[in-house]
Structure formats: structure tokens, C-alpha cells
Protein backbone atom coordinates (compact mmCIF):
# COMPACT_ATOMS: atom_id res chain seq x y z
CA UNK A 1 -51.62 35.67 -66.24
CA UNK A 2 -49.89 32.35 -65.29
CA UNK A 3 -48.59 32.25 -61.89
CA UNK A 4 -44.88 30.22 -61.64
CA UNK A 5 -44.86 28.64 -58.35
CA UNK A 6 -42.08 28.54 -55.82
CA UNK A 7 -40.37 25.50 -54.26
CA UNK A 8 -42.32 26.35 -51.21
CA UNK A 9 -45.94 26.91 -53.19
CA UNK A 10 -45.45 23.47 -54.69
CA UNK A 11 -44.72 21.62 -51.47
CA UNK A 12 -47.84 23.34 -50.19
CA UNK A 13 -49.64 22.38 -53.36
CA UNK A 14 -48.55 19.04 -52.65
CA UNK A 15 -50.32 18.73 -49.16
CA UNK A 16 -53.82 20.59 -50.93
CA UNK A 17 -53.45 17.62 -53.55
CA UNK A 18 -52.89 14.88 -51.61
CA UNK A 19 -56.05 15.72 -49.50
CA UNK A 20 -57.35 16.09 -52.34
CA UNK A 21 -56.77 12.56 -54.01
CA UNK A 22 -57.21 10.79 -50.56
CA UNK A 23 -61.08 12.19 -50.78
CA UNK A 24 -61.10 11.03 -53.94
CA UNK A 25 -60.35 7.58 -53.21
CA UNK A 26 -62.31 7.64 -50.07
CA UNK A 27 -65.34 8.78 -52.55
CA UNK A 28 -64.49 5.93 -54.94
CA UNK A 29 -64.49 3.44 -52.02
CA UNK A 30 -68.22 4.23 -51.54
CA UNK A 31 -69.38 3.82 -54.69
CA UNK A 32 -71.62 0.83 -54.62
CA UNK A 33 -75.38 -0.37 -56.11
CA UNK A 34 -77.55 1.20 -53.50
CA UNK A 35 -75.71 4.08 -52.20
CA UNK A 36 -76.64 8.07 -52.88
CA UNK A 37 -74.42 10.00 -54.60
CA UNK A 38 -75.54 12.72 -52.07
CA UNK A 39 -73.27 9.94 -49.55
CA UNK A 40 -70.88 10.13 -51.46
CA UNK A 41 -70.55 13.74 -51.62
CA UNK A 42 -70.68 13.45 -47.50
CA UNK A 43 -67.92 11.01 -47.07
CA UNK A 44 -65.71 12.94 -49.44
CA UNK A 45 -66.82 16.40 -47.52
CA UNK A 46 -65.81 15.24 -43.82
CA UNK A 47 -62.55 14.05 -44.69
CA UNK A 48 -61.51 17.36 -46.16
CA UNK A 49 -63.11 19.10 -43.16
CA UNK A 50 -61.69 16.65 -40.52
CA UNK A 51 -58.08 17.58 -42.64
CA UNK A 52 -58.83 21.11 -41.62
CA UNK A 53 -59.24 21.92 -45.58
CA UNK A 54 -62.30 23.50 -47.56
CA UNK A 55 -63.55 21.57 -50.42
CA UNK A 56 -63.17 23.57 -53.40
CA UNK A 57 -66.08 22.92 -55.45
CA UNK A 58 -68.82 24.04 -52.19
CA UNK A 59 -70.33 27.19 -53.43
CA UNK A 60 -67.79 27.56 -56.26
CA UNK A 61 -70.02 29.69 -58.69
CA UNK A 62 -72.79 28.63 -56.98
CA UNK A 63 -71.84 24.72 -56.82
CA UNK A 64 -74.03 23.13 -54.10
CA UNK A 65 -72.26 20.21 -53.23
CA UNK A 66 -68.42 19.19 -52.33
CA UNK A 67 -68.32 16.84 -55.12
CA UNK A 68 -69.60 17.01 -58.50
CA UNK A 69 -70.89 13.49 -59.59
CA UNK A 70 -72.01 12.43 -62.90
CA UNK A 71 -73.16 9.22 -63.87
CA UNK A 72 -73.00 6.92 -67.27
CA UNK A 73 -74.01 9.92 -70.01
CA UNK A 74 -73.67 13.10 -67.39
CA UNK A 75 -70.03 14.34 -68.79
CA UNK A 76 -68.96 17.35 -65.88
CA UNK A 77 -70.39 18.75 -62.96
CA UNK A 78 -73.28 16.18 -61.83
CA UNK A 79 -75.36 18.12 -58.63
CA UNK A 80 -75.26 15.01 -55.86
CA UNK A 81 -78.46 14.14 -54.47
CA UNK A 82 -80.38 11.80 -52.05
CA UNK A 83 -83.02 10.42 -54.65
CA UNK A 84 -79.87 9.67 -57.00
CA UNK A 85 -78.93 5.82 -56.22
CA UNK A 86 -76.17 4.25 -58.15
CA UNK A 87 -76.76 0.95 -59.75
CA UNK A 88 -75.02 -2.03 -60.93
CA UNK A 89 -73.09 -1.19 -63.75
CA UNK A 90 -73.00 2.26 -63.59
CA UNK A 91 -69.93 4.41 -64.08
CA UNK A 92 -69.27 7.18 -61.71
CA UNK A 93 -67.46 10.11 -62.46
CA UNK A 94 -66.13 12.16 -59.18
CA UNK A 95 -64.78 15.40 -59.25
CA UNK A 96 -63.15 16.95 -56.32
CA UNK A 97 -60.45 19.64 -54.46
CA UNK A 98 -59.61 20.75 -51.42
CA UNK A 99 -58.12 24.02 -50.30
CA UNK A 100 -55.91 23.93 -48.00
CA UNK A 101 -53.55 27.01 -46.45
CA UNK A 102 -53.78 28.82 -49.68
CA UNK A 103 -53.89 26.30 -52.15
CA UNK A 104 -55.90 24.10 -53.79
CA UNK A 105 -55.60 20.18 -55.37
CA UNK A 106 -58.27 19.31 -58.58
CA UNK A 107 -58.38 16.18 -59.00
CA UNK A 108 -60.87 13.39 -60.80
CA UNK A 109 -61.63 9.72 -61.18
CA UNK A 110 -64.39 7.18 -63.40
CA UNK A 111 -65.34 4.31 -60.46
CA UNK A 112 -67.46 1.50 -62.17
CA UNK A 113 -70.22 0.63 -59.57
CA UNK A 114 -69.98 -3.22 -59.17
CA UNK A 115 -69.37 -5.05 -62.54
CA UNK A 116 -69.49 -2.84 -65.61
CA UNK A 117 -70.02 -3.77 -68.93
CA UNK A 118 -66.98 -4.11 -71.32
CA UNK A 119 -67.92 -1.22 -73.41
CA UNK A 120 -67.80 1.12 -70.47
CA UNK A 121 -64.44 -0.76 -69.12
CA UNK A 122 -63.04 0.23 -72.23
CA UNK A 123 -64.05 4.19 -72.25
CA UNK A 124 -63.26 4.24 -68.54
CA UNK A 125 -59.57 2.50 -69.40
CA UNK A 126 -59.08 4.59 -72.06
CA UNK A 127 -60.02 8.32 -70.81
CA UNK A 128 -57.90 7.42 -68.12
CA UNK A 129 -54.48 6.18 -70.12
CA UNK A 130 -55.25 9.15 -72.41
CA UNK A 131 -54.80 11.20 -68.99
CA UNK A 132 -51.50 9.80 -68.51
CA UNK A 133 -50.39 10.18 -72.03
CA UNK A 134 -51.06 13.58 -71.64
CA UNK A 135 -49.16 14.17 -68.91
CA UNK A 136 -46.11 12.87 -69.66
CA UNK A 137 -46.30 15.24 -72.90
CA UNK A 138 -45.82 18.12 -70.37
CA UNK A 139 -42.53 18.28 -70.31
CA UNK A 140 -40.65 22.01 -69.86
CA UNK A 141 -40.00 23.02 -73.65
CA UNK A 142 -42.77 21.38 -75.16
CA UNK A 143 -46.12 23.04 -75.60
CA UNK A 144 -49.79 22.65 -74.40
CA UNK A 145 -50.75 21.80 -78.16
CA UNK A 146 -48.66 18.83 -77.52
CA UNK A 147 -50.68 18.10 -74.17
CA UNK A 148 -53.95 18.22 -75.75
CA UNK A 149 -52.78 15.76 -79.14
CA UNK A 150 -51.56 13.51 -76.25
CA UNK A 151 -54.56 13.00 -74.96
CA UNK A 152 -56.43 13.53 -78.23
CA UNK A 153 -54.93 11.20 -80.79
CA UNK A 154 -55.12 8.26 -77.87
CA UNK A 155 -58.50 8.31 -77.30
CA UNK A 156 -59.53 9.05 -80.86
CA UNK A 157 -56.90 6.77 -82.06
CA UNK A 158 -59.26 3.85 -80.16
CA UNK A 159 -62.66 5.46 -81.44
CA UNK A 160 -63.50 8.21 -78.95
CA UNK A 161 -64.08 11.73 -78.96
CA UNK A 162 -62.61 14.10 -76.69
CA UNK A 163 -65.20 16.89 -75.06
CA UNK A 164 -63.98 20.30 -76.90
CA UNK A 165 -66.40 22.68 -74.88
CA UNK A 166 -64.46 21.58 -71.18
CA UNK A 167 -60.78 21.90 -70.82
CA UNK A 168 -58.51 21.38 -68.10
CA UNK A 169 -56.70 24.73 -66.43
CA UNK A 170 -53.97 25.90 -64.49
CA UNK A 171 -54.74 25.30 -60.51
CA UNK A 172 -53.03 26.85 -57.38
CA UNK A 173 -53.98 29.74 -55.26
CA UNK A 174 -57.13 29.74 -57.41
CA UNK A 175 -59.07 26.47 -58.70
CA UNK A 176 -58.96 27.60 -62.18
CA UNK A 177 -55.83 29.97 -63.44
CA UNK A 178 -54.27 30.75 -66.54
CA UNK A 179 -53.59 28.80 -68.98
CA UNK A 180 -57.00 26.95 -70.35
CA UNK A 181 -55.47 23.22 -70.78
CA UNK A 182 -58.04 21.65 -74.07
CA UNK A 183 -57.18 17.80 -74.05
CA UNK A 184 -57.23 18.13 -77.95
CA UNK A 185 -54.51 20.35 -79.99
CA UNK A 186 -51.84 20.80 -82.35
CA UNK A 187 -48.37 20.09 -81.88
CA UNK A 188 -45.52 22.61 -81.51
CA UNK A 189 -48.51 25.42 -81.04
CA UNK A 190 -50.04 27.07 -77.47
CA UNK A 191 -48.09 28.28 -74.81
CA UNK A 192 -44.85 27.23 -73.84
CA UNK A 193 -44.40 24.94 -70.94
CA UNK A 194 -42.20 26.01 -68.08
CA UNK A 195 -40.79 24.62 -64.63
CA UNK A 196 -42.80 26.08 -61.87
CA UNK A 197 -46.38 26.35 -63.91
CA UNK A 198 -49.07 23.92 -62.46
CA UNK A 199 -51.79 22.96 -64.31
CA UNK A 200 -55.02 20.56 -64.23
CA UNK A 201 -55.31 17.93 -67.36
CA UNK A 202 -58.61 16.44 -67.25
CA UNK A 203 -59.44 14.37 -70.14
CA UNK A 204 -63.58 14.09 -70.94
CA UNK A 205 -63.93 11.61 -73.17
CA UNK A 206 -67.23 10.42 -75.37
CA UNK A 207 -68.17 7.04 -75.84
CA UNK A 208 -70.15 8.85 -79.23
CA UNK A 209 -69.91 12.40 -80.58
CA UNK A 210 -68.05 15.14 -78.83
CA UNK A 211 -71.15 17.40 -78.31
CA UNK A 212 -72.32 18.18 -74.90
CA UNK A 213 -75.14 20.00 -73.69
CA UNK A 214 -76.24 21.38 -70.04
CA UNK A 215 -79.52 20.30 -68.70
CA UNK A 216 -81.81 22.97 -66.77
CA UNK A 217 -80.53 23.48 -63.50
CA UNK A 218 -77.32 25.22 -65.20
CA UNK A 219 -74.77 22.58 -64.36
CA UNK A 220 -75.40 18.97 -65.18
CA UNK A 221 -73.52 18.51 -68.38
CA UNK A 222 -74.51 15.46 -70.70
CA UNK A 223 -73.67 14.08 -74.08
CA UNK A 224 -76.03 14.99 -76.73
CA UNK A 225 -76.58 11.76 -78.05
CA UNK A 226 -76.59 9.65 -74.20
CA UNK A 227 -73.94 7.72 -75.15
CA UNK A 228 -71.34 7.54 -71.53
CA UNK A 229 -68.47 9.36 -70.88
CA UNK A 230 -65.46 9.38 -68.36
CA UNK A 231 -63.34 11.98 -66.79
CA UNK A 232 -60.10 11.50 -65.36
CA UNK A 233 -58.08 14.01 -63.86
CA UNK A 234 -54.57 15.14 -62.16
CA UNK A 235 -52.78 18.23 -60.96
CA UNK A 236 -49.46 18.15 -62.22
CA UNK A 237 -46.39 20.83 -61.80
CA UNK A 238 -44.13 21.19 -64.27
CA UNK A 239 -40.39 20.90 -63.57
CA UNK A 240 -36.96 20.81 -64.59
CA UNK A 241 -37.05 17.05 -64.21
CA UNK A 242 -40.41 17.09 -66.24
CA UNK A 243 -43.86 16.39 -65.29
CA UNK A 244 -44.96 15.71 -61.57
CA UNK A 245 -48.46 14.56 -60.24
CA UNK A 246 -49.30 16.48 -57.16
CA UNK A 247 -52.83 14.48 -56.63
CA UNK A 248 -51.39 10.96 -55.45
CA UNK A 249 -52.94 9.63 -51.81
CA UNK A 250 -49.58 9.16 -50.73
């Protein structure tokens, strides 16, 4: 069922999201050769606590960590650890929400760690203008088929492939709501988009072939062939006016 939010849900949603994108950037800020992603995952964690918020990933399904971070060929939901260390040129993929008084912001980011090379530039520049392009295809009246050839026919368009096995979601009282949000699609087909629905777009894009698989511990997801990926993400609301993000630091 999708939930239509009220004027007063989305100012709430507002707050969850902004807490939400200033862990992000605070995450982004630490990623650096030499550092953990598991201190990462810490900075990002005390802001949200010190906001009075819950991050919305801890113990989601199981999740062990605030943050999911996955590096260069990891796709989605990289467990942070101590033994990880980033290194120069690797891109970083952060994934992150907080909850705050009923509500929650989903929000993600690709950080290159010092100086990157220009074939991940590219993938990181283009995952994350793909993002963009499908956001401002959510417009009330059009449809999420038009979301997902947004994002699709921009990064394919520039020799990508878009992840088909993730998709983004609707967010609000819940992380994940109705309606699944693929970032690939036909247009003029899916549901309808209307002014009060809030939903996650969160482009995964493949340096190589679409294909993903998860490793052993149930939740690292990687490309089948190693090739990188990046994964950008906003919460957006959908209103009269047409799209708005809900996940900006300020």
C-alpha cells in the first residue's frame, strides 16, 4: 500500500533526511587512505545519536552496522569493519538513514578516497547525474517507468549498466514502503506518480555487466565480473510543484 504523506509528515520527513544527509557528508569527510570503514561507520553513528535519531540500517534485518559501505566492485550493503582500510584510489560507496520522531531519511553517496582514476571518476559522475535525471522525471502525472528510463538510458546511454536485482523504494514511517522504485523501465508504464508519495531513487550502476551476486555472509553484494560500481541516492517527495529532495545537509 503506498502511504500519501501530509504537509506535516513531510516537514518531519524533512528533519529525518537532513540528519540523514548531514551523516552522510560527515561519513564522506572521513574517507581517506588509511582510515577503517568500521570509523567511518562510527563517525556517521554518533552524529545521528548525538541528533537524538536512530540510524536506520543498525539491526535492520539483521544489519550490523549504521552504515553499509562497499568499496570499488562491492555494489550494496558492504558490512564495515576494522581490518577493512581504504586506499588510494578507492571508491567508497556509503549508505545511510536516520529515524527520527517517526520517520526516516535514506540517503547515499560514491566518495573517491584521495585521487581516483579517470575510469572510476567517470562511473562515479555518471551514477550520480543519472540520479538526478531520475529525479527530475518524477514529476506528479508521470510514471515510475519514466523514473527508471531516466536513470536507465543515461547511464547506458554512456556505456553502463544499471543493477536490475536492487531498486530504490518508497521511504517514510518505514525504510522501505510501497512502491519498489527499479532505476531501469519503460515509459508511460508503472504506477502513477502523485503529490504526497515519497520515495527513495537510488541508482546502482556497473562499470561492466549488470549481474550481481552476494558473497557468504548474506549481505555484501558484488558485481559478478569485479568490475566497480557506484550508488547514489536521494529521498525525494513528490509534489504539486514537482519533485523535492528531502536528503540535502541544509
Amino acid at each position: 500500500m503506498i502511504v500519501l504523506k501530509t504537509s506535516r509528515e513531510l516537514a518531519a520527513m524533512r528533519v529525518a533526511g537532513r540528519i540523514s544527509a548531514r551523516a552522510l557528508k560527515l561519513a564522506g569527510e572521513a574517507v581517506e587512505p588509511g582510515v577503517s570503514t568500521w570509523e567511518v561507520d562510527r563517525i556517521a553513528r554518533r552524529y545521528i545519536e548525538e541528533q537524538g535519531a536512530k540510524p536506520s540500517f543498525l539491526g535492520y534485518g539483521g544489519f550490523p552496522a549504521s552504515a553499509c559501505i562497499s568499496v570499488n566492485n562491492v555494489v550494496i550493503h558492504g558490512i564495515p569493519r576494522k581490518e577493512q582500510i581504504l586506499k588510494q584510489g578507492d571508491i567508497v560507496s556509503i549508505d545511510i538513514g536516520a529515524f527520527y520522531e517517526g520517520f526516516t531519511g535514506d540517503n547515499a553517496y560514491t566518495f573517491p578516497c584521495g585521487d581516483v582514476s579517470e575510469e572510476a571518476r567517470r562511473l562515479m559522475d555518471t551514477t550520480r547525474e543519472s540520479l538526478y535525471e531520475g529525479i527530475k522525471a518524477a514529476r506528479p502525472g508521470n510514471r515510475l517507468g519514466d523514473v527508471g528510463h531516466a536513470v536507465q538510458s543515461y547511464a547506458e546511454a554512456r556505456g553502463y549498466s544499471v543493477v536490475r536485482d536492487y531498486v530504490g523504494h518508497g521511504v517514510g514511517a518505514k525504510l522501505h514502503e510501497d512502491p519498489s522504485v527499479p532505476n531501469y523501465g519503460t515509459p508511460g508504464r508503472g504506477v502513477r506518480l502523485l503529490p504526497g508519495m515519497t520515495i527513495a531513487i537510488e541508482p546502482m550502476v556497473n562499470a561492466g555487466v549488470h549481474t550481481v551476486k552476494t558473497l557468504s555472509d548474506g549481505w555484501t553484494t558484488v558485481t559478478t565480473d569485479g568490475k566497480l560500481s557506484a550508488h547514489f541516492e536521494h529521498s525525494i517527495a513528490i509534489t504539486a510543484d514537482g519533485p523535492v529532495i528531502l536528503t540535502l545537509p541544509d
